[in-house]
C-alpha atoms as a PDB file:
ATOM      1  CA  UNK A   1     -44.900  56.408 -51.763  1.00  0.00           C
ATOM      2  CA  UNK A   2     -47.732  57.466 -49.363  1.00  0.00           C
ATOM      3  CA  UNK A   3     -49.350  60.847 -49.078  1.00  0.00           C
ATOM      4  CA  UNK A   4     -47.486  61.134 -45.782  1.00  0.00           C
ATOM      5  CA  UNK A   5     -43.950  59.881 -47.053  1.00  0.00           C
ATOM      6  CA  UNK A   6     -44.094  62.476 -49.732  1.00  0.00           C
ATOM      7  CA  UNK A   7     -44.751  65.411 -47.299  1.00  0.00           C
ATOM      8  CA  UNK A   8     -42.148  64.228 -44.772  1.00  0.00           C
ATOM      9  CA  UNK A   9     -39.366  63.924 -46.980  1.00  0.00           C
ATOM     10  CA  UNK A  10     -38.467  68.103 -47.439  1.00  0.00           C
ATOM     11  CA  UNK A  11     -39.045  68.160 -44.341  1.00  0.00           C
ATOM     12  CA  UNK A  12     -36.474  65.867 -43.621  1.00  0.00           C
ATOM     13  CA  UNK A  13     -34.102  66.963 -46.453  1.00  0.00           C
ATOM     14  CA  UNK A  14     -34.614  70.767 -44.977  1.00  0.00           C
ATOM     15  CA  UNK A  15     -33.581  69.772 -41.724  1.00  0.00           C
ATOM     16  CA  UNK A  16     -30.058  68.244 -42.915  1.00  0.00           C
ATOM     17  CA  UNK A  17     -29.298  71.190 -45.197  1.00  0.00           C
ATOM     18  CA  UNK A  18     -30.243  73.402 -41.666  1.00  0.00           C
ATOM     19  CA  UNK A  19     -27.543  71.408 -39.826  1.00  0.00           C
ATOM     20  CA  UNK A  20     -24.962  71.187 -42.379  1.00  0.00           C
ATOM     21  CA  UNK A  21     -25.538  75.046 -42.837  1.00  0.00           C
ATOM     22  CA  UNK A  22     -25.202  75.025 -38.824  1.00  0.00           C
ATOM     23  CA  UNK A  23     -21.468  72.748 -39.306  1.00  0.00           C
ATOM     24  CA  UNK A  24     -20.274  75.226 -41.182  1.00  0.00           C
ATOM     25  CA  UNK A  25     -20.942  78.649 -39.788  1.00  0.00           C
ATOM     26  CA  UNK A  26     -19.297  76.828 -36.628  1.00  0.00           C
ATOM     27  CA  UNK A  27     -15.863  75.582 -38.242  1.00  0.00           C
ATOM     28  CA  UNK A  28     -15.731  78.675 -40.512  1.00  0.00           C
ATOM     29  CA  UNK A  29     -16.086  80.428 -37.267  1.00  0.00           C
ATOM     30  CA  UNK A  30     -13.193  78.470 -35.507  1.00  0.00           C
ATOM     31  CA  UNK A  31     -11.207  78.352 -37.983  1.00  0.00           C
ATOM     32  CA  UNK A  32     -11.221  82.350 -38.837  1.00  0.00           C
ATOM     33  CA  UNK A  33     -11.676  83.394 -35.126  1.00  0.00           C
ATOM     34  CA  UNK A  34     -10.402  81.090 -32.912  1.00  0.00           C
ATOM     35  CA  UNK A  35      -7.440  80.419 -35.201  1.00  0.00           C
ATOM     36  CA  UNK A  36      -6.173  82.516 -37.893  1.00  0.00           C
ATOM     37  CA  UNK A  37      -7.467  85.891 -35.937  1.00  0.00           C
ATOM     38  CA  UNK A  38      -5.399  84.778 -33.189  1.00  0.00           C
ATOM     39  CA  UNK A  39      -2.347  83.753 -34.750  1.00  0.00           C
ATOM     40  CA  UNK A  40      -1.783  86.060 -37.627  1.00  0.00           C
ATOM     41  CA  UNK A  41      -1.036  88.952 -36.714  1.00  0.00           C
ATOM     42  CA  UNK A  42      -1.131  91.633 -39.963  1.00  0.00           C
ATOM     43  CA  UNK A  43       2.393  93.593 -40.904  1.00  0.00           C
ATOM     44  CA  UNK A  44       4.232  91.242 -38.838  1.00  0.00           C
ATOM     45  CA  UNK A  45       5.607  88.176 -40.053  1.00  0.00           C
ATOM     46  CA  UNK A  46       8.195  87.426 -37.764  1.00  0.00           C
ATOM     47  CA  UNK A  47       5.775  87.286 -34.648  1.00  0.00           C
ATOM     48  CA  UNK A  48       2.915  85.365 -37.250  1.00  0.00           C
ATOM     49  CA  UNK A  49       5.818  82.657 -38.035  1.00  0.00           C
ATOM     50  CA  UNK A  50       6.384  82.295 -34.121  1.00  0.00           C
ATOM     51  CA  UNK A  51       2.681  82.228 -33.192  1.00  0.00           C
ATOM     52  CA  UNK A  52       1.979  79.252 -35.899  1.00  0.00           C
ATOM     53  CA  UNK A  53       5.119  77.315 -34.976  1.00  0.00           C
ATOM     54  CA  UNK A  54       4.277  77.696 -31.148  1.00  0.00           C
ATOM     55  CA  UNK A  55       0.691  76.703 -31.820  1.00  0.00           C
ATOM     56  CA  UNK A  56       0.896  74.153 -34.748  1.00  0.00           C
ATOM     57  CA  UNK A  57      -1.205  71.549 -33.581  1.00  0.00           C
ATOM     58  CA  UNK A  58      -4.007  74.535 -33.139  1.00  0.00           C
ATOM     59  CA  UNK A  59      -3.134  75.351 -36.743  1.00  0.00           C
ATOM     60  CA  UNK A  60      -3.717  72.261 -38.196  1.00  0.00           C
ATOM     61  CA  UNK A  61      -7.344  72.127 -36.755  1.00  0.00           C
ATOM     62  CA  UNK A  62      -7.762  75.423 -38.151  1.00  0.00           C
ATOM     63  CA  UNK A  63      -7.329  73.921 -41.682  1.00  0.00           C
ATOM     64  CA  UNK A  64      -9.330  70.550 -40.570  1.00  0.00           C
ATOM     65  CA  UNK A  65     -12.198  72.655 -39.803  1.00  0.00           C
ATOM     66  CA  UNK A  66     -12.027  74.383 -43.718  1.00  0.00           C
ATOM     67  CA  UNK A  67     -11.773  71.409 -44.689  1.00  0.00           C
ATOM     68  CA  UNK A  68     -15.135  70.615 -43.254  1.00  0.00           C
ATOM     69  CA  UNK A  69     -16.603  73.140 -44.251  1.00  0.00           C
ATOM     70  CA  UNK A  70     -15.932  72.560 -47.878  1.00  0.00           C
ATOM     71  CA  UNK A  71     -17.423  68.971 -47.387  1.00  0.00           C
ATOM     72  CA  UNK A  72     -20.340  70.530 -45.924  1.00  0.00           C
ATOM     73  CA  UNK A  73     -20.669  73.057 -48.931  1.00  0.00           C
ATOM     74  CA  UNK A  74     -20.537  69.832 -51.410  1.00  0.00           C
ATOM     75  CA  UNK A  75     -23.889  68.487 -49.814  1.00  0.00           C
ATOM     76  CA  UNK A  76     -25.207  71.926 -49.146  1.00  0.00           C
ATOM     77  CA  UNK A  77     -25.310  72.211 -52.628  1.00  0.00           C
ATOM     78  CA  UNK A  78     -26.859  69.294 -53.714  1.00  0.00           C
ATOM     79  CA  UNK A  79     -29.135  69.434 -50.986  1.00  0.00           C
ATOM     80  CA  UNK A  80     -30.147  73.056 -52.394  1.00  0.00           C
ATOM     81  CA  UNK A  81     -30.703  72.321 -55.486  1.00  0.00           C
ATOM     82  CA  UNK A  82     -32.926  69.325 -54.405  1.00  0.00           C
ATOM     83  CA  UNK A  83     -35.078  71.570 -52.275  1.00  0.00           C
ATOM     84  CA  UNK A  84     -35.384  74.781 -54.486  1.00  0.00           C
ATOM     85  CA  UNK A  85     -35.982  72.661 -58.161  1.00  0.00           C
ATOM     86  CA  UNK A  86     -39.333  73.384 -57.965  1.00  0.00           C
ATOM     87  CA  UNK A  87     -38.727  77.005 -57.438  1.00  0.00           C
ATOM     88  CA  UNK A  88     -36.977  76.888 -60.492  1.00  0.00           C
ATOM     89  CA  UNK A  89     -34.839  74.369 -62.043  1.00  0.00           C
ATOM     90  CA  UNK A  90     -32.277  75.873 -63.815  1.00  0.00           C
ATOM     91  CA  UNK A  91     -31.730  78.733 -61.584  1.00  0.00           C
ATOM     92  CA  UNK A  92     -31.320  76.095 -58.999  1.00  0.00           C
ATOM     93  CA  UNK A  93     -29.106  74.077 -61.457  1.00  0.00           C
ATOM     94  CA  UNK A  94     -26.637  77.109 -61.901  1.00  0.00           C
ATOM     95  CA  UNK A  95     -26.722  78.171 -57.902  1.00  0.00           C
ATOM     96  CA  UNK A  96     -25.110  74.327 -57.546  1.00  0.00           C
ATOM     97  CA  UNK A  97     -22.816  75.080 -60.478  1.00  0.00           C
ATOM     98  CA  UNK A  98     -21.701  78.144 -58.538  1.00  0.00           C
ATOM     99  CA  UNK A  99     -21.092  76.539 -54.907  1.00  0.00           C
ATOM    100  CA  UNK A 100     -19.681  73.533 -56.401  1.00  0.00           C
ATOM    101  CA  UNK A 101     -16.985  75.552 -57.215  1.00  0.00           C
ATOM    102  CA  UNK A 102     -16.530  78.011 -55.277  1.00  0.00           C
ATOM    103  CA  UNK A 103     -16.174  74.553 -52.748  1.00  0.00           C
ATOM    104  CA  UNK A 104     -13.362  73.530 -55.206  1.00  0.00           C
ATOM    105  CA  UNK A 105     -11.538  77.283 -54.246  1.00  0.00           C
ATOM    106  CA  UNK A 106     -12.322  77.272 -50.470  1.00  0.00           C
ATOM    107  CA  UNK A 107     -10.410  73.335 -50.793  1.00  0.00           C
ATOM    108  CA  UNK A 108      -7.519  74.918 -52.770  1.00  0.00           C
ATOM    109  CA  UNK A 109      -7.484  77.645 -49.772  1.00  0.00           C
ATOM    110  CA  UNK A 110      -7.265  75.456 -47.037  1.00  0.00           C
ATOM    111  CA  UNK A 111      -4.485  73.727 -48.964  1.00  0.00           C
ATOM    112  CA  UNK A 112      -2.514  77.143 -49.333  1.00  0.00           C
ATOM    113  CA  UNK A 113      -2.848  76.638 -45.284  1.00  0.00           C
ATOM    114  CA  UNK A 114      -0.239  73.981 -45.097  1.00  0.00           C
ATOM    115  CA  UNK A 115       2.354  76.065 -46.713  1.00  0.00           C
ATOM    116  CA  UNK A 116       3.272  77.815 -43.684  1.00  0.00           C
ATOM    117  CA  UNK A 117       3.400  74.877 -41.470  1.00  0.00           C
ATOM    118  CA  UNK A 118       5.891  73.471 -44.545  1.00  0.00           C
ATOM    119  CA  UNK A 119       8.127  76.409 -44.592  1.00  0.00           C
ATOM    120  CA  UNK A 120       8.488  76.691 -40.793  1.00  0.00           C
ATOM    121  CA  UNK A 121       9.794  73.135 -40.822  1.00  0.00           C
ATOM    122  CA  UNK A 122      11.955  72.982 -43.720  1.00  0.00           C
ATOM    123  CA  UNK A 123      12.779  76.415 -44.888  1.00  0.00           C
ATOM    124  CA  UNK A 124      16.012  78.261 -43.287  1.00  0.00           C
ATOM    125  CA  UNK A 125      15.091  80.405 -40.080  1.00  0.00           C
ATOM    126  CA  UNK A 126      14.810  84.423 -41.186  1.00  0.00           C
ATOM    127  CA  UNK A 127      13.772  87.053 -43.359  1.00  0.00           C
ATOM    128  CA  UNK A 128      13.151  85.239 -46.066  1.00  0.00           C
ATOM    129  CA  UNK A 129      11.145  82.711 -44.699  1.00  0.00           C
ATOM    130  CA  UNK A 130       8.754  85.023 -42.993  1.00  0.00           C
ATOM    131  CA  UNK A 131       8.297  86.713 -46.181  1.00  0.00           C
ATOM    132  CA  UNK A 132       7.463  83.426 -47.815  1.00  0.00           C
ATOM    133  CA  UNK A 133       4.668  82.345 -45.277  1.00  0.00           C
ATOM    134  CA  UNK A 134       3.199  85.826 -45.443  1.00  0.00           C
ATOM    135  CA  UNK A 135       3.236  85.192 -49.764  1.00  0.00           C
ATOM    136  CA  UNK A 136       1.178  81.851 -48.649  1.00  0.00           C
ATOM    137  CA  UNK A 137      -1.305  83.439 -46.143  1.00  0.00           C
ATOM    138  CA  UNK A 138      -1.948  86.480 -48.779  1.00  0.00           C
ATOM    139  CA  UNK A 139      -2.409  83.722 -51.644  1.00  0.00           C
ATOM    140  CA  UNK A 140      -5.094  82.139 -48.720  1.00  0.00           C
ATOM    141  CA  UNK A 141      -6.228  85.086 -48.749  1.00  0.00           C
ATOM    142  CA  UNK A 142      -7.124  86.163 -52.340  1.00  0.00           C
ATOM    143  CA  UNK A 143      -8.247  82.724 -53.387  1.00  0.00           C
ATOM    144  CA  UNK A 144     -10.745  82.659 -50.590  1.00  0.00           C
ATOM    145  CA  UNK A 145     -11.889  86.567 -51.601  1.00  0.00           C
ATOM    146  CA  UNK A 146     -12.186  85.152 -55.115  1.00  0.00           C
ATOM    147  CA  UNK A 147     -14.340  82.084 -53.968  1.00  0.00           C
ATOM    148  CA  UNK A 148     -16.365  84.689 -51.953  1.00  0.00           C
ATOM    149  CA  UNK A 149     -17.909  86.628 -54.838  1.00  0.00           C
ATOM    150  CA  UNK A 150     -19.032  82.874 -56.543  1.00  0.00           C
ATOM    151  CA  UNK A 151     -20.466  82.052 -52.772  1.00  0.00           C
ATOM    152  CA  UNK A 152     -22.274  85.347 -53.477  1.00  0.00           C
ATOM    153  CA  UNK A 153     -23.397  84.966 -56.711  1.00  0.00           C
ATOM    154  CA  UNK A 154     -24.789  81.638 -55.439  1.00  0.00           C
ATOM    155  CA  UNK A 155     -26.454  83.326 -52.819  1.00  0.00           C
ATOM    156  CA  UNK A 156     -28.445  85.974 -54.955  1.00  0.00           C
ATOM    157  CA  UNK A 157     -29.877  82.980 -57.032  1.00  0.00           C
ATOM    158  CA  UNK A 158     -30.993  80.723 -53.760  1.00  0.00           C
ATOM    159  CA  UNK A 159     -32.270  84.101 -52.363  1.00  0.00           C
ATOM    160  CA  UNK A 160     -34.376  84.968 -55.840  1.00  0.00           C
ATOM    161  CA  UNK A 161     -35.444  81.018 -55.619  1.00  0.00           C
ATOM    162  CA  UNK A 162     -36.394  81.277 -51.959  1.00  0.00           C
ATOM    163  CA  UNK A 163     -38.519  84.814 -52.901  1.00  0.00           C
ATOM    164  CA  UNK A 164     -40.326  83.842 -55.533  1.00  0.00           C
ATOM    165  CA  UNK A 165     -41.059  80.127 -53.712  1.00  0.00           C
ATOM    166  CA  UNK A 166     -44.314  79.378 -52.075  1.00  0.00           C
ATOM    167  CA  UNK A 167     -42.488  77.216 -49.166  1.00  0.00           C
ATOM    168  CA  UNK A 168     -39.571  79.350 -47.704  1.00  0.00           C
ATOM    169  CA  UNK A 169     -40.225  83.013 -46.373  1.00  0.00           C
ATOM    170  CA  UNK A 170     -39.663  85.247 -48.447  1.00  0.00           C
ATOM    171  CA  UNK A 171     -38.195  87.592 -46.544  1.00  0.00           C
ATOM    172  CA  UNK A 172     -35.951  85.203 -45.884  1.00  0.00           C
ATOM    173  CA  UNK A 173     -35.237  85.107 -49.337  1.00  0.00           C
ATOM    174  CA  UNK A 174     -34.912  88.602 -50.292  1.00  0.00           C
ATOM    175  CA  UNK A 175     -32.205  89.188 -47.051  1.00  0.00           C
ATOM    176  CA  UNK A 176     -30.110  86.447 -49.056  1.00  0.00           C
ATOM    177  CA  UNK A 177     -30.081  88.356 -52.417  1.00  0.00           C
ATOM    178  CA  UNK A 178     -28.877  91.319 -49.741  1.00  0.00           C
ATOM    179  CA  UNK A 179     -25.872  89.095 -48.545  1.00  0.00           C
ATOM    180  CA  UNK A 180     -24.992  87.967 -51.929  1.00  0.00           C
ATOM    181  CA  UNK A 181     -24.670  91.454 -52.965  1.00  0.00           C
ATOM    182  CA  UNK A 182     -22.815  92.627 -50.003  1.00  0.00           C
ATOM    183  CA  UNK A 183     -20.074  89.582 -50.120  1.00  0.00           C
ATOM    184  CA  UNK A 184     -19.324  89.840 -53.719  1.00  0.00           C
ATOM    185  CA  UNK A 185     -19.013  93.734 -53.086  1.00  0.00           C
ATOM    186  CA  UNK A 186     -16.373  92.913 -50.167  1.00  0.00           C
ATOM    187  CA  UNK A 187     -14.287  91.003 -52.583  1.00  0.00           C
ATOM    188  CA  UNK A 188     -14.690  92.835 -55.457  1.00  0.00           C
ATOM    189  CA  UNK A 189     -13.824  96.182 -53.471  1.00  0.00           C
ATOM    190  CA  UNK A 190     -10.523  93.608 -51.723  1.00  0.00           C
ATOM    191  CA  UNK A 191      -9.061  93.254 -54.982  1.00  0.00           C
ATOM    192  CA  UNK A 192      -9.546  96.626 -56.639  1.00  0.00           C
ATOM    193  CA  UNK A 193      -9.948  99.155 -53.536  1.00  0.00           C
ATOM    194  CA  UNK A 194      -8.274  97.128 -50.409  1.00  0.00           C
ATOM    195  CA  UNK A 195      -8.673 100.561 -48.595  1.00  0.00           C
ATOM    196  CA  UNK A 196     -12.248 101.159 -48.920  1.00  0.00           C
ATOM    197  CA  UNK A 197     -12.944  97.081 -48.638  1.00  0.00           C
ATOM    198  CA  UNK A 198     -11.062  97.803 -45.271  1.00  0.00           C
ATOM    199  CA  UNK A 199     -13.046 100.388 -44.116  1.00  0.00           C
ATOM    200  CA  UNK A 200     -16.223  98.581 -44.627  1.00  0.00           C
ATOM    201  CA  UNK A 201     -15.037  95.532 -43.049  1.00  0.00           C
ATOM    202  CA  UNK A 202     -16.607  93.781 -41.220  1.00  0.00           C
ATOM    203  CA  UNK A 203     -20.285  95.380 -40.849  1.00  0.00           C
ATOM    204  CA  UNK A 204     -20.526  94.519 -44.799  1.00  0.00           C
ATOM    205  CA  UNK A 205     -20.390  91.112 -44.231  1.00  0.00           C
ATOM    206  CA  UNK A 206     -22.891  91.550 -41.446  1.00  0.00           C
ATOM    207  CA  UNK A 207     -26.005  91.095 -43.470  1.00  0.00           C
ATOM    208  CA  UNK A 208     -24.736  87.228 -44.639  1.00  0.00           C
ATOM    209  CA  UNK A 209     -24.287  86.459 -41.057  1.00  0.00           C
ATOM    210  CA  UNK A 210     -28.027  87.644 -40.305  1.00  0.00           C
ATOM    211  CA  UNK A 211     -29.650  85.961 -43.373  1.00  0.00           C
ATOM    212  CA  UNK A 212     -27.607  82.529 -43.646  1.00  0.00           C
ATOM    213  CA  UNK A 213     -28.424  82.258 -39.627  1.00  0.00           C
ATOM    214  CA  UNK A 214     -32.201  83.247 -40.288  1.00  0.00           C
ATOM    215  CA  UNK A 215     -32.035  80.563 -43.381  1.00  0.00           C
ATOM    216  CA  UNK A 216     -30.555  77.905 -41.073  1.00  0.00           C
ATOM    217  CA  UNK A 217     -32.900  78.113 -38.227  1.00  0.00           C
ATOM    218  CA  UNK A 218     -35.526  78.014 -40.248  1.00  0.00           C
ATOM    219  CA  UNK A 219     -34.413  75.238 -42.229  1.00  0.00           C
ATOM    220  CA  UNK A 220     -33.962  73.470 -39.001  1.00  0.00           C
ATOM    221  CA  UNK A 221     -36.785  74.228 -36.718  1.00  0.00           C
ATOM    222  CA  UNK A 222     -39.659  74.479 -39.566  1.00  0.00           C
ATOM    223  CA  UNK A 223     -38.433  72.918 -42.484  1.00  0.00           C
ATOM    224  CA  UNK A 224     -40.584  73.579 -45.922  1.00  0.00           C
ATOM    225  CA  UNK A 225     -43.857  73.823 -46.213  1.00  0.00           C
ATOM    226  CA  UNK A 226     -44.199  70.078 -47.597  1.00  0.00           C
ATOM    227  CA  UNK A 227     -47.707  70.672 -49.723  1.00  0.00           C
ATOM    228  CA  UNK A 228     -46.234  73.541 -51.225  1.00  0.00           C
ATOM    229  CA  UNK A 229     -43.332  71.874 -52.073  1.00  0.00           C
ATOM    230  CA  UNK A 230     -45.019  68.719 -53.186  1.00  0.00           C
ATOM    231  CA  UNK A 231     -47.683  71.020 -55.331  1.00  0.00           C
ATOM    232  CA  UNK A 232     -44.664  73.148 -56.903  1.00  0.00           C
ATOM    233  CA  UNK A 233     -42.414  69.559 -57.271  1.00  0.00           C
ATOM    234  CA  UNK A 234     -46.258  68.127 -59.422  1.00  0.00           C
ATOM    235  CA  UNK A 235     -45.861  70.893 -62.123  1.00  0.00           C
ATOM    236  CA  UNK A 236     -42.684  69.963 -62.808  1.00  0.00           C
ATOM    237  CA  UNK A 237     -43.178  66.727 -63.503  1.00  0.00           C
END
């Protein structure tokens, strides 16, 4: 492979990371705001059971879109590891470990999704049901907080990777090791303090939105710096 080739291709493989990462902010977006936000509505079951079976169709999306996201994740991941090897390759290694599976629990979440939809349908109009799609969404719920604090742990080791790289800012970096920190606090605080994890909701999750956005422009509209790359990639090999 040319000179050229070889410089072109991080480039290249930056950019579809960038718009993957870009995929799923969006769907995770829908699919949190413009669906469950909208149709769950917290300590009441009754008029969550009649807001899903009214709006079905828009539920189903919902789920489509987490779906998509956890597809998106999967080549994320590899894509990742590919681009931050030479920043270290088993730190990379264990970052892909990490989103891999927290992919595997954000796929088991979205499944949890369809119980609702199944109990509507099937299940005997009344108290009992309502209590029984609440049981799902809160199951959603904590297996998606769970997956959260491996998304985080992932997200300290790309942001260490991306700090101590010579191609990726490093600020850019070190704002990621900040997010990872501040998502596997949320969870951790969800399942042992719900009332302080409440109270700190949502500004702690801020800081991910700000550096995942900052890493996914940048991925998109600069890329890597491809010498860098290809000089870190040579002492590897």
């Amino acid at each position: 492979m040319s000179d050229a080739g070889r410089i072109a291709s991080p480039r290249a493989l930056a950019r579809v990371t960038g718009a993957l990462y870009l995929c799923i902010m969006v769907a995770a977006m829908f699919a949190e705001g413009f669906v469950r936000d909208r149709l769950i509505v917290s300590d009441d079951p009754a008029t969550t059971v009649r807001r899903i079976a009214e709006s079905h169709q828009l539920w189903r999306w919902g789920i489509v879109a987490d779906v998509s996201t956890t597809l998106c994740d999967v080549a994320v991941a590899v894509l990742l590891f590919i681009l931050l090897k030479p920043a270290g390759a088993r730190v990379s290694l264990a970052a892909a470990v990490f989103q891999l599976v927290y992919s595997a629990m954000m796929a088991t979440s979205a499944a949890l999704l369809v119980g609702p939809l199944f109990l509507i349908k099937h299940a005997p109009a009344g108290a009992e049901m309502q209590m029984l799609v609440s049981y799902s969404l809160s199951l959603h719920q904590t297996t998606f907080s769970i997956g959260l604090i491996l998304f985080g742990i992932h997200l300290v080791m790309i942001g260490l990777l991306i700090a101590r790289s010579t191609f990726l800012p490093r600020l850019i970096g070190l704002a990621l090791t900040v997010a990872g920190t501040c998502y596997i606090t949320n969870s951790v605080l969800g399942l042992v303090a719900p009332d302080v994890a409440s109270s700190l909701f949502p500004w702690i999750l801020l800081p991910g939105f700000l550096a995942e956005g900052a890493l996914t422009l940048w991925l998109i509209f600069v890329g890597v710096n491809a010498e860098r790359w290809q000089a870190a990639d040579s002492l590897m090999t």
